[in-house]
C-alpha atoms as a PDB file:
ATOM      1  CA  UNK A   1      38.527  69.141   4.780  1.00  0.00           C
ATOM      2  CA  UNK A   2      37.677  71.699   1.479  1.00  0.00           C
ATOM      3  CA  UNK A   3      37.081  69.045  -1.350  1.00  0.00           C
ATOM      4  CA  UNK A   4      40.106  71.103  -3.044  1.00  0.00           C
ATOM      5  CA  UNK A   5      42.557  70.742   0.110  1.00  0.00           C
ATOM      6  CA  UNK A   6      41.323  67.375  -0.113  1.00  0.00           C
ATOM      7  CA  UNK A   7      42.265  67.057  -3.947  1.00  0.00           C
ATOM      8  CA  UNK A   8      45.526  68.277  -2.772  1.00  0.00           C
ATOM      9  CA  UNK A   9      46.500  66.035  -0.813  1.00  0.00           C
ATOM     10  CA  UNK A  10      45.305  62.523  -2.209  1.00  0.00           C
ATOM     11  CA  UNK A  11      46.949  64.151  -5.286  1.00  0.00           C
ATOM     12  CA  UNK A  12      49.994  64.216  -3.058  1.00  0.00           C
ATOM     13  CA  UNK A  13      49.543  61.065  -1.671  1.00  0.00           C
ATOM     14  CA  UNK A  14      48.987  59.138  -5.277  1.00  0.00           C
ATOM     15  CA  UNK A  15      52.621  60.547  -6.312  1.00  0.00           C
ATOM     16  CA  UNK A  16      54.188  60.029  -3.257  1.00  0.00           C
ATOM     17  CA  UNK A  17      53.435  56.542  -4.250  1.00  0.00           C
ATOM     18  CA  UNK A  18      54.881  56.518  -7.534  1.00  0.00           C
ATOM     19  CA  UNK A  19      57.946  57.672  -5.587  1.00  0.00           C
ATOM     20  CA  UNK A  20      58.153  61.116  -7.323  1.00  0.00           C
ATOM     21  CA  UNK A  21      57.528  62.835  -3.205  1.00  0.00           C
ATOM     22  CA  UNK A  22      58.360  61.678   0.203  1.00  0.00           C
ATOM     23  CA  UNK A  23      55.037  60.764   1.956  1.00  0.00           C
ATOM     24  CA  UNK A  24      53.744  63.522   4.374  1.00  0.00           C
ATOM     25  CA  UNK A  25      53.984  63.451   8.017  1.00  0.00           C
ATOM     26  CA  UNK A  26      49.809  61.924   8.279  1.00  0.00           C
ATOM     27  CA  UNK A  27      50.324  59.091   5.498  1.00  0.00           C
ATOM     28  CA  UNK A  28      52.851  57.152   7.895  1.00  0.00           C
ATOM     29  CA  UNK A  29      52.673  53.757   7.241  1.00  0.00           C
ATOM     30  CA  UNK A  30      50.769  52.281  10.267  1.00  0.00           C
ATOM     31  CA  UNK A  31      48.263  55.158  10.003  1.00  0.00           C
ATOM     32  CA  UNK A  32      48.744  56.264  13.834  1.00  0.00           C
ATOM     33  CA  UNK A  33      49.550  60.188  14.732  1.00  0.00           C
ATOM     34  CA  UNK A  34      52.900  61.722  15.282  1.00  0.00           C
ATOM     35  CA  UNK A  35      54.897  61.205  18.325  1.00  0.00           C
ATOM     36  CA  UNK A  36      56.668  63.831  21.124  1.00  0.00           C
ATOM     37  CA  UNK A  37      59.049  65.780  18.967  1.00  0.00           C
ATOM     38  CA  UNK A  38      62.463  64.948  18.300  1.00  0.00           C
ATOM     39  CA  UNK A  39      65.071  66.490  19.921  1.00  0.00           C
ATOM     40  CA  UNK A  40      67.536  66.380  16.447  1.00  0.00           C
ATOM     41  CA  UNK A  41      70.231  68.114  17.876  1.00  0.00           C
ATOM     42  CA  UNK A  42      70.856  66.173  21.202  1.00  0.00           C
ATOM     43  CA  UNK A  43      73.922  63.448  20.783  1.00  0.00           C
ATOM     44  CA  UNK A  44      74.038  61.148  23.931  1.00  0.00           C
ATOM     45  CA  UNK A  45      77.634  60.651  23.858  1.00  0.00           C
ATOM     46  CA  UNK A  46      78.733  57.527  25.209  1.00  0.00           C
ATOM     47  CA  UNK A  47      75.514  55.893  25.447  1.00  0.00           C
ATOM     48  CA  UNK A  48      75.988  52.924  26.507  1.00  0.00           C
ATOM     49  CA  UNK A  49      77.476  53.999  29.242  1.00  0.00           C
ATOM     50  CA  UNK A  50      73.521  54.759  30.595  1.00  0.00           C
ATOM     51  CA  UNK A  51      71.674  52.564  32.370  1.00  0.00           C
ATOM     52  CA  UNK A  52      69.380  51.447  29.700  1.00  0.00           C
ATOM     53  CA  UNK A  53      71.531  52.206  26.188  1.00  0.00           C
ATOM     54  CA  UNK A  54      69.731  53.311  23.858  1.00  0.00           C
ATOM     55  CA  UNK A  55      66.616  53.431  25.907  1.00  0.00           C
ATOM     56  CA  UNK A  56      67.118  55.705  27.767  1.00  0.00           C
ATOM     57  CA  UNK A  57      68.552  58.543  24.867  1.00  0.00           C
ATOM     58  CA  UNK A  58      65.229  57.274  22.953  1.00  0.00           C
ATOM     59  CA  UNK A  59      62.982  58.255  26.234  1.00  0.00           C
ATOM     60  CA  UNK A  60      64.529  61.680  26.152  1.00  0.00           C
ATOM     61  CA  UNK A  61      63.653  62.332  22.364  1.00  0.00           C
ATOM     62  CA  UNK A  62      67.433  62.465  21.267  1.00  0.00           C
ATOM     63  CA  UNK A  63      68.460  62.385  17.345  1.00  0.00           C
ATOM     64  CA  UNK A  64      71.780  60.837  17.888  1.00  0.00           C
ATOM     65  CA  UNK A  65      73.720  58.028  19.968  1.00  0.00           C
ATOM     66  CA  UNK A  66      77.116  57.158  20.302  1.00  0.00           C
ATOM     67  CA  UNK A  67      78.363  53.360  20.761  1.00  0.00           C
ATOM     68  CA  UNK A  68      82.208  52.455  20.959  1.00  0.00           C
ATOM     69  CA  UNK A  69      82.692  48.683  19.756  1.00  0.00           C
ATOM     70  CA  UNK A  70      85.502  46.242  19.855  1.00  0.00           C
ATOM     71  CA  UNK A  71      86.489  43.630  17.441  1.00  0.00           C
ATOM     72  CA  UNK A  72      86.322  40.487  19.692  1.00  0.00           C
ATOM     73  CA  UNK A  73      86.733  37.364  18.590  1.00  0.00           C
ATOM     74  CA  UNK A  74      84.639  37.690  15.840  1.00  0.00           C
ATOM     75  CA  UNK A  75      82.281  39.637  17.685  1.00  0.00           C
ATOM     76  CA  UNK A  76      81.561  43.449  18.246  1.00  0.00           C
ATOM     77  CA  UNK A  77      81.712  44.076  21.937  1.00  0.00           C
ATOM     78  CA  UNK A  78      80.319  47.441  22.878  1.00  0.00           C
ATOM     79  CA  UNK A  79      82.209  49.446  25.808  1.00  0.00           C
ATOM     80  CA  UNK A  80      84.593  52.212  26.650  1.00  0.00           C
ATOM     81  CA  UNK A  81      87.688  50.719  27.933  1.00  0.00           C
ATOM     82  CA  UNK A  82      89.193  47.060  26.948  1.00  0.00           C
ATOM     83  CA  UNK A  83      88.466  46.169  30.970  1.00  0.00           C
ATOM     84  CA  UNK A  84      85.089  47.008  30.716  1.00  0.00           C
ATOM     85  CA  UNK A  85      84.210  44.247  28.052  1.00  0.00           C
ATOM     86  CA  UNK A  86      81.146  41.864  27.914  1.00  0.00           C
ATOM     87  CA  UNK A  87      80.555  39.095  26.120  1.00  0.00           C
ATOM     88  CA  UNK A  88      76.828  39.262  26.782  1.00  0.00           C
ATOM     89  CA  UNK A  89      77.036  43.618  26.060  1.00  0.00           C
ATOM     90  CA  UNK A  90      76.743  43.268  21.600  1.00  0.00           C
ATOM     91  CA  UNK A  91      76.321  46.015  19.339  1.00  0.00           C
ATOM     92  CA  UNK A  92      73.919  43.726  18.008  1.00  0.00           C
ATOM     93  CA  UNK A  93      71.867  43.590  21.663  1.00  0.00           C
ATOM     94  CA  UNK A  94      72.371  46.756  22.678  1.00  0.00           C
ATOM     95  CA  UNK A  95      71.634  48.680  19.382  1.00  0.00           C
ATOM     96  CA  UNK A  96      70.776  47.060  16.243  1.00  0.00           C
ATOM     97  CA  UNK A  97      68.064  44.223  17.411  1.00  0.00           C
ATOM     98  CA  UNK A  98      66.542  46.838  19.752  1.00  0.00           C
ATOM     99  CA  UNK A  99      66.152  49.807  16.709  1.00  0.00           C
ATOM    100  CA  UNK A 100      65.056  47.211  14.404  1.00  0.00           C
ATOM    101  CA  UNK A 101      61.823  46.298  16.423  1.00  0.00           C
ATOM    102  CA  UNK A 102      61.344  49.416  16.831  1.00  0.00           C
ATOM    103  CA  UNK A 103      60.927  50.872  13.729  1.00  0.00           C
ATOM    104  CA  UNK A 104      59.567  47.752  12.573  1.00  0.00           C
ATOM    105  CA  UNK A 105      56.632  48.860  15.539  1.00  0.00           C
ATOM    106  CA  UNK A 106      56.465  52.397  14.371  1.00  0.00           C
ATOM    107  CA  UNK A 107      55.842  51.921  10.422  1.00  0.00           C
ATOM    108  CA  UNK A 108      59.556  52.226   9.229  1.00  0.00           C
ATOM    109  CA  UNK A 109      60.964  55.305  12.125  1.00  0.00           C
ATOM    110  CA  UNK A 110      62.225  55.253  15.037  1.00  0.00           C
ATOM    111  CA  UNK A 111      60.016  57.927  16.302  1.00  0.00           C
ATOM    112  CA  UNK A 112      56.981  57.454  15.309  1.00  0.00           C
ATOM    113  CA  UNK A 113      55.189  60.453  12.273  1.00  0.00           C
ATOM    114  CA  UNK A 114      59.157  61.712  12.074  1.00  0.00           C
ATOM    115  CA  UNK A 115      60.731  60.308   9.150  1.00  0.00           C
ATOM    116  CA  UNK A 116      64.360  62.068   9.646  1.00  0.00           C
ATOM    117  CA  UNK A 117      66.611  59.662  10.409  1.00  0.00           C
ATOM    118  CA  UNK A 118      68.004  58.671  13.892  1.00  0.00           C
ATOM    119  CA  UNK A 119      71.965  58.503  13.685  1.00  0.00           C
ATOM    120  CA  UNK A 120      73.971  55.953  15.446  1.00  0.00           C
ATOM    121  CA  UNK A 121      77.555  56.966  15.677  1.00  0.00           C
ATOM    122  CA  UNK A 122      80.261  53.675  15.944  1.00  0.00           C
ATOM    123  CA  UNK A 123      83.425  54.524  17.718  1.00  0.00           C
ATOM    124  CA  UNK A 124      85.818  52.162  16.478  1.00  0.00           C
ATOM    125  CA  UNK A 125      88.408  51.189  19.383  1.00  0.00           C
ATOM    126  CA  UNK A 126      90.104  48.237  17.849  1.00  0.00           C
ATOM    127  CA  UNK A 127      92.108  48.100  14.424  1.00  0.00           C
ATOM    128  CA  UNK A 128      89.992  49.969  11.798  1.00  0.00           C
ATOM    129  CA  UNK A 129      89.662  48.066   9.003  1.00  0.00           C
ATOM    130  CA  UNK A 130      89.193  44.742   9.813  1.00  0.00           C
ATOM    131  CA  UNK A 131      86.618  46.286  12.707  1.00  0.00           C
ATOM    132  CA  UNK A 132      84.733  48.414   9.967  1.00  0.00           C
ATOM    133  CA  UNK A 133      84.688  44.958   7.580  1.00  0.00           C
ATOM    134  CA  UNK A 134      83.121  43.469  10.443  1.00  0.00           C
ATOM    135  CA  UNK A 135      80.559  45.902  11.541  1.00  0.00           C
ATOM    136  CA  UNK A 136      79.446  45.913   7.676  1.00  0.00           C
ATOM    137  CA  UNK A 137      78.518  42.389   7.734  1.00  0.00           C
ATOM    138  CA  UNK A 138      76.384  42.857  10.934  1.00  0.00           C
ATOM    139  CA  UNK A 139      74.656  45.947   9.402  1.00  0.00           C
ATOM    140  CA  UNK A 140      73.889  43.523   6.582  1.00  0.00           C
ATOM    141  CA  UNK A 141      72.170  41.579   8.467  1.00  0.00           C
ATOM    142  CA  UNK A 142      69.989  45.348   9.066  1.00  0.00           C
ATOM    143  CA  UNK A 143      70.022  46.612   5.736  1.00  0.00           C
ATOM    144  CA  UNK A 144      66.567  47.524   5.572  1.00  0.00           C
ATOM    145  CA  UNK A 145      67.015  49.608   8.807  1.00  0.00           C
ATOM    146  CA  UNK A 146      69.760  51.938   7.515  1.00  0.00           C
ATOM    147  CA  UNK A 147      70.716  54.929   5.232  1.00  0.00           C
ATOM    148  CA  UNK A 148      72.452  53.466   2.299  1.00  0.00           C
ATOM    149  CA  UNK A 149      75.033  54.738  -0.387  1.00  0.00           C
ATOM    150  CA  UNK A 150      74.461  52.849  -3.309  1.00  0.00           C
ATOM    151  CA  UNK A 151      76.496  53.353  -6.489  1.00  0.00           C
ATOM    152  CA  UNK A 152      76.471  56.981  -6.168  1.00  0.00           C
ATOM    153  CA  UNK A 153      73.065  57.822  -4.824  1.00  0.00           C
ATOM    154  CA  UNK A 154      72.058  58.036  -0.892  1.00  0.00           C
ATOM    155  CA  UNK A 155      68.994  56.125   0.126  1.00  0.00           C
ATOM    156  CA  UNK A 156      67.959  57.197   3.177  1.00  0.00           C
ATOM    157  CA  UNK A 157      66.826  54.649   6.355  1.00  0.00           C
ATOM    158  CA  UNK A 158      65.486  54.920   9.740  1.00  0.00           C
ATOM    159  CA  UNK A 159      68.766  54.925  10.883  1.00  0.00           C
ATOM    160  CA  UNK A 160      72.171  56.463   9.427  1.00  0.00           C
ATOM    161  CA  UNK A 161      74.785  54.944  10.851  1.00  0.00           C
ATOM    162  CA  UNK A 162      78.514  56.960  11.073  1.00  0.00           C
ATOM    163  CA  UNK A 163      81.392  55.318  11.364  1.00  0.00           C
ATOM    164  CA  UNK A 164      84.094  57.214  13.871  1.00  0.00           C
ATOM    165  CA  UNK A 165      87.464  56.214  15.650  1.00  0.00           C
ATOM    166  CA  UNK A 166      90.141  54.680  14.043  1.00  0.00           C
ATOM    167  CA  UNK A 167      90.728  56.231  11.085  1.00  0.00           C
ATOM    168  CA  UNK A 168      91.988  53.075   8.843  1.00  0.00           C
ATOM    169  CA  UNK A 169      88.285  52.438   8.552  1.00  0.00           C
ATOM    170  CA  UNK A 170      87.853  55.149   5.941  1.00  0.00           C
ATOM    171  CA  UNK A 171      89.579  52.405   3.900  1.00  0.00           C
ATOM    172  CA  UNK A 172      87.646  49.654   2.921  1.00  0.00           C
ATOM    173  CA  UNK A 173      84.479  52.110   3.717  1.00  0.00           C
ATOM    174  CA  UNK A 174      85.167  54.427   0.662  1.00  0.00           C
ATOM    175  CA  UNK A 175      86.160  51.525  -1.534  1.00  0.00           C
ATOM    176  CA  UNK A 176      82.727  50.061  -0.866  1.00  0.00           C
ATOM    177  CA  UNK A 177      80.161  51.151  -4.234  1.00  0.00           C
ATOM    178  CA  UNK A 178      77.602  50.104  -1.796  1.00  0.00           C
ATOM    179  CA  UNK A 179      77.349  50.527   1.650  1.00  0.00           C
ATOM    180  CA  UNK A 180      75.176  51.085   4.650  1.00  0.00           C
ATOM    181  CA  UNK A 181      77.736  53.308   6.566  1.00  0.00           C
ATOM    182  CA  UNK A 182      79.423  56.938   6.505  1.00  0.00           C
ATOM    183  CA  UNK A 183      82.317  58.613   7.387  1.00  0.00           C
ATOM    184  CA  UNK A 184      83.338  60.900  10.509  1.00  0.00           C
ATOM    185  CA  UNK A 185      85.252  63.571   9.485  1.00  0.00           C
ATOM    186  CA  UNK A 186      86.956  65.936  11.432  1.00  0.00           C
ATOM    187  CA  UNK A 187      87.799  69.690  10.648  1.00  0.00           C
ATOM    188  CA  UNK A 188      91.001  68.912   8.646  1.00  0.00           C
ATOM    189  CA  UNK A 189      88.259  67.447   6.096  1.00  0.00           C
ATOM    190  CA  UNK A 190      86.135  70.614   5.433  1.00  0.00           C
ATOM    191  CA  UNK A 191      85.983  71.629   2.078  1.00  0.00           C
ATOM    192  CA  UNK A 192      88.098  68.445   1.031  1.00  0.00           C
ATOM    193  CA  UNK A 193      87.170  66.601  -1.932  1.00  0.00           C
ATOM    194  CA  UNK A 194      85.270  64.336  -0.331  1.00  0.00           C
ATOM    195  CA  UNK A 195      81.316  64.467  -0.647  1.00  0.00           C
ATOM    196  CA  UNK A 196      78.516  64.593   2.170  1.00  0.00           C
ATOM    197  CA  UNK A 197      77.732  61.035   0.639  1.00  0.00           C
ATOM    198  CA  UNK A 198      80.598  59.934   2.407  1.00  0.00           C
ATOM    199  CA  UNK A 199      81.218  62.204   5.406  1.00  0.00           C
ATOM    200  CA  UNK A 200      77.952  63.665   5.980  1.00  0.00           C
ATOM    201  CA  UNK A 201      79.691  64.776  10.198  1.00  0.00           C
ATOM    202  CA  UNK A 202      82.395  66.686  10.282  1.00  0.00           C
ATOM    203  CA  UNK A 203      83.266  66.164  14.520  1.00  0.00           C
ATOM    204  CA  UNK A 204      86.188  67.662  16.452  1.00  0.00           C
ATOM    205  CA  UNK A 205      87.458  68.200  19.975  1.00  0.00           C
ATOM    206  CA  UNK A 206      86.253  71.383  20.932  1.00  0.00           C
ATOM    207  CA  UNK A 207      89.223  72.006  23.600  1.00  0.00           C
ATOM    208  CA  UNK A 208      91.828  71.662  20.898  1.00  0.00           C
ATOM    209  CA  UNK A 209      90.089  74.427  18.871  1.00  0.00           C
ATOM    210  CA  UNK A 210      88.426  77.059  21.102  1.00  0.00           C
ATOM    211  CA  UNK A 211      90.059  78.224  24.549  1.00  0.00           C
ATOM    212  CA  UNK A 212      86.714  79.254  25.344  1.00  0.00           C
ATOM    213  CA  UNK A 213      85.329  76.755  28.239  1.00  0.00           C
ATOM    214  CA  UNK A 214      81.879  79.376  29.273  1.00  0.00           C
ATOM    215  CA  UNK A 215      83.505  81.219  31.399  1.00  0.00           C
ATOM    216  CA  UNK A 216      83.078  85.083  30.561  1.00  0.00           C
ATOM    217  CA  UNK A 217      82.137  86.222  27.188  1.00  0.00           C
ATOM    218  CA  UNK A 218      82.719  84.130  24.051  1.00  0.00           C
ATOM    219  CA  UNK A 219      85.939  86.090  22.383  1.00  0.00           C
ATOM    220  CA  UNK A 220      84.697  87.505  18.889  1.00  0.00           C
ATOM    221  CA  UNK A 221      87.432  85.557  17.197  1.00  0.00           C
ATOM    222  CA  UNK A 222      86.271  82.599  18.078  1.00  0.00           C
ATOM    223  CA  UNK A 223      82.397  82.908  17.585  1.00  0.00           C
ATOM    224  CA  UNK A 224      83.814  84.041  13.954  1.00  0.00           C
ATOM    225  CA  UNK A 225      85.323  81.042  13.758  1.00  0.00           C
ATOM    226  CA  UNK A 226      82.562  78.545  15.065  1.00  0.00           C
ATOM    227  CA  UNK A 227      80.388  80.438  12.969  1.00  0.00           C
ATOM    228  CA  UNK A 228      82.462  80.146   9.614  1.00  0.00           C
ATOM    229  CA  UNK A 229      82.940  76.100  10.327  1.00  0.00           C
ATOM    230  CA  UNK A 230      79.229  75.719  10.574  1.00  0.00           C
ATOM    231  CA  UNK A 231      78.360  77.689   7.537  1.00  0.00           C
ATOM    232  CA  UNK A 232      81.171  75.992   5.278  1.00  0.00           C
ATOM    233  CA  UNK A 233      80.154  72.558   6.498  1.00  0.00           C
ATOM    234  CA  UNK A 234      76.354  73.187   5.503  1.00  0.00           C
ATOM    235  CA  UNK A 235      77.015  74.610   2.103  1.00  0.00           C
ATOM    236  CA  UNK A 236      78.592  71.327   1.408  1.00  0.00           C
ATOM    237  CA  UNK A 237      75.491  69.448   2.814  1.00  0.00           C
ATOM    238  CA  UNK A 238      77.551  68.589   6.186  1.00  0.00           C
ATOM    239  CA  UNK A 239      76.575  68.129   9.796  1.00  0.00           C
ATOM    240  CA  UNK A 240      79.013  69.578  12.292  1.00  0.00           C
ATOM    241  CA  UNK A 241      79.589  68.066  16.076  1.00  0.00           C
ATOM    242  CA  UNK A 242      82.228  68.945  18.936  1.00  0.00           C
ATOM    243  CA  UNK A 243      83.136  66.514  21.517  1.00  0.00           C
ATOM    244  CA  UNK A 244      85.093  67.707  25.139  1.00  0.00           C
ATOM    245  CA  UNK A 245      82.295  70.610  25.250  1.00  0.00           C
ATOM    246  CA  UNK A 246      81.564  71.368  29.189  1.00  0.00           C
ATOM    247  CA  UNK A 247      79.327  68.783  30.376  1.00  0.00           C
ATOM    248  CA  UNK A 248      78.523  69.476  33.912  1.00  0.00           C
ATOM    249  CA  UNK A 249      75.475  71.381  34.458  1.00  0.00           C
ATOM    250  CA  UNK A 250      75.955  74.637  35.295  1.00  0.00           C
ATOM    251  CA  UNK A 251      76.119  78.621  34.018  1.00  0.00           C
ATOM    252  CA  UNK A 252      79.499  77.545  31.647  1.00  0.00           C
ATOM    253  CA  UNK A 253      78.064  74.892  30.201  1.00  0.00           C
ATOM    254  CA  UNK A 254      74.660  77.146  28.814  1.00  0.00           C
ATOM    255  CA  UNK A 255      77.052  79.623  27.784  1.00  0.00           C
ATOM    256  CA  UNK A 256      78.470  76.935  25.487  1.00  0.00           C
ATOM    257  CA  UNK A 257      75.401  75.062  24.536  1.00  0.00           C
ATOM    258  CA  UNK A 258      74.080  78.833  23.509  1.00  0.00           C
ATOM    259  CA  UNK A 259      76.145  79.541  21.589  1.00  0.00           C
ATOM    260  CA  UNK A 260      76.431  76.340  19.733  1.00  0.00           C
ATOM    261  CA  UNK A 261      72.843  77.008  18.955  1.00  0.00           C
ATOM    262  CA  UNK A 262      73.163  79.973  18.063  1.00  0.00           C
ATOM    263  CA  UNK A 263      75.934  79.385  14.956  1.00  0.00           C
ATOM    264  CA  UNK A 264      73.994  76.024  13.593  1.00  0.00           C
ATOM    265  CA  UNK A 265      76.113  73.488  15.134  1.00  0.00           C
ATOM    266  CA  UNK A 266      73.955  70.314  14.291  1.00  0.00           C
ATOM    267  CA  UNK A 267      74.431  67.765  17.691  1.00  0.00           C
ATOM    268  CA  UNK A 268      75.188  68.887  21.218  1.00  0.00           C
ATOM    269  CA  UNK A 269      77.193  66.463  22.840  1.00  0.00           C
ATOM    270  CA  UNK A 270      76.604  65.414  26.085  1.00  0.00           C
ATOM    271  CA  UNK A 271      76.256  62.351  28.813  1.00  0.00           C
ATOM    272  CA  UNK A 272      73.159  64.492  30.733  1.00  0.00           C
ATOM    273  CA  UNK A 273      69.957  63.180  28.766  1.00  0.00           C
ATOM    274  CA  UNK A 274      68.225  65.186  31.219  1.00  0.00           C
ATOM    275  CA  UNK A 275      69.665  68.478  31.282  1.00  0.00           C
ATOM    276  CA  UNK A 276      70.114  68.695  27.465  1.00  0.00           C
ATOM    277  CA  UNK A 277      66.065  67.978  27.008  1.00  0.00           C
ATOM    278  CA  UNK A 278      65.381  70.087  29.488  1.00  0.00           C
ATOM    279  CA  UNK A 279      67.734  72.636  27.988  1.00  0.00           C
ATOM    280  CA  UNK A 280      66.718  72.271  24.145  1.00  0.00           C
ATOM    281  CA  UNK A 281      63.197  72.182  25.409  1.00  0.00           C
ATOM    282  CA  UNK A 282      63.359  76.134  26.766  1.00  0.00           C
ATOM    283  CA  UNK A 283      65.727  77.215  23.671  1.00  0.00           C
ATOM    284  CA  UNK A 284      65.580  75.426  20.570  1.00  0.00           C
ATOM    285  CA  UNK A 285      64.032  77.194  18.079  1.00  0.00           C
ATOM    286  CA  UNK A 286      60.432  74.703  16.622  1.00  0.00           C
END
């Protein structure tokens, strides 16, 4: 390179150092080049459900996973339904041990040159509190692997982990002065009091706020309205998500996923790893 460009950029690197600048995409730690890009927007709902959790969302690029836990016994079992339970199926062994060694093996991110964090949504099926109490001590155990609120200031991790479900975990959560967890909000929190340093997701069933399903042309009304929840989540610094969106391939669910793109919504849901590559491969803007 120029000896000025390369001036530049040792320049940059020196204070990236000091910690006054993030370090640029080349100056990852282990030195190696930048992986396939991230697909940011792509939430594998239910992803444990998959045959190889976490694995598999990973091998499609996606930016966001979903796991549902239960307080069992001490332990946090990770499933849909009570009946489905396994003592050998841990958030722990499923999730946490697995991203660990992973960004451990890619220089501190889970895909490698791409320091954005991934985010792992929790579900919380079982009684909030003492669920989120328990989940905080195994994310302890992580701490150097997550995005963490610390007496007012947001340190961010390879991973940001959100905390959804039952809502008596917002609790003990926001009590917390530090904390390697946020909050799920939903739309009856936009524009609260409440800071993207604790609900950084506003999420919602889309079914109980649009009657549009993809089928014939999205009513103005209701692209108004999509659009106006998007842009008054993202002046506050929020992400926004809907669950319940049409999820079986086909022309109605495009439509949807279109339009979603179109307004800014932040994470497509969906339990199709394939089809939602494929489909933010051909229209997502790079």
């Amino acid at each position: 390179m120029a000896l000025t460009t390369r001036r530049r950029a040792l320049t940059t690197l020196a204070a990236a150092v000091a910690g006054s600048v993030a370090l640029p995409a080349y100056a990852h730690a282990d030195g190696r080049r930048r992986g396939p890009r991230p697909l940011w927007r792509a939430h594998a709902h239910n992803d444990y459900e998959h045959p190889r959790p976490l694995l598999d969302a990973l091998g499609h690029r996606f930016g966001s996973v979903e796991a549902d836990i239960y307080l069992v016994d001490g332990r946090l079992l990770v499933a849909h339904d009570p009946e489905d339970l396994d003592p050998a199926r841990t958030l722990e062994s499923l999730y946490l041990a697995p991203l660990a060694a992973r960004v451990h093996a890619n220089g501190g991110s889970v895909y490698r040159g791409h320091r954005e964090p991934l985010q792992l949504l929790i579900d919380i099926k079982t009684e909030g509190a003492s669920t989120y109490l328990a989940l905080d001590r195994q994310l302890a155990k992580y701490r150097r692997l997550f995005t963490t609120y610390t007496h007012g200031r947001v340190l961010p991790g390879a991973v940001t982990a959100v905390v959804s479900g039952d809502r008596a975990a917002r609790v003990p959560l926001e009590a917390q002065r530090v904390r390697r967890a946020f909050y799920d909000g939903r739309l009856s929190d936009l524009g609260g009091a409440a800071p993207a340093s604790l609900i950084p997701l506003i999420s919602d069933n889309w079914t109980l706020n649009f009657g549009w399903s993809g089928t014939g042309p999205f009513p103005d009304a209701e692209r108004a309205k999509l659009r106006g929840i998007v842009e008054q989540a993202h002046s506050r610094g929020q992400r926004v998500r809907f669950w319940a969106t049409p999820d079986v391939a086909g022309p109605e669910r495009e439509a949807v996923w279109r339009e979603l793109l179109a307004a800014g919504v932040d994470h497509l849901n969906t339990d199709d790893l394939a089809g939602l590559e494929a489909f933010l491969d051909a229209h997502e803007r790079r």
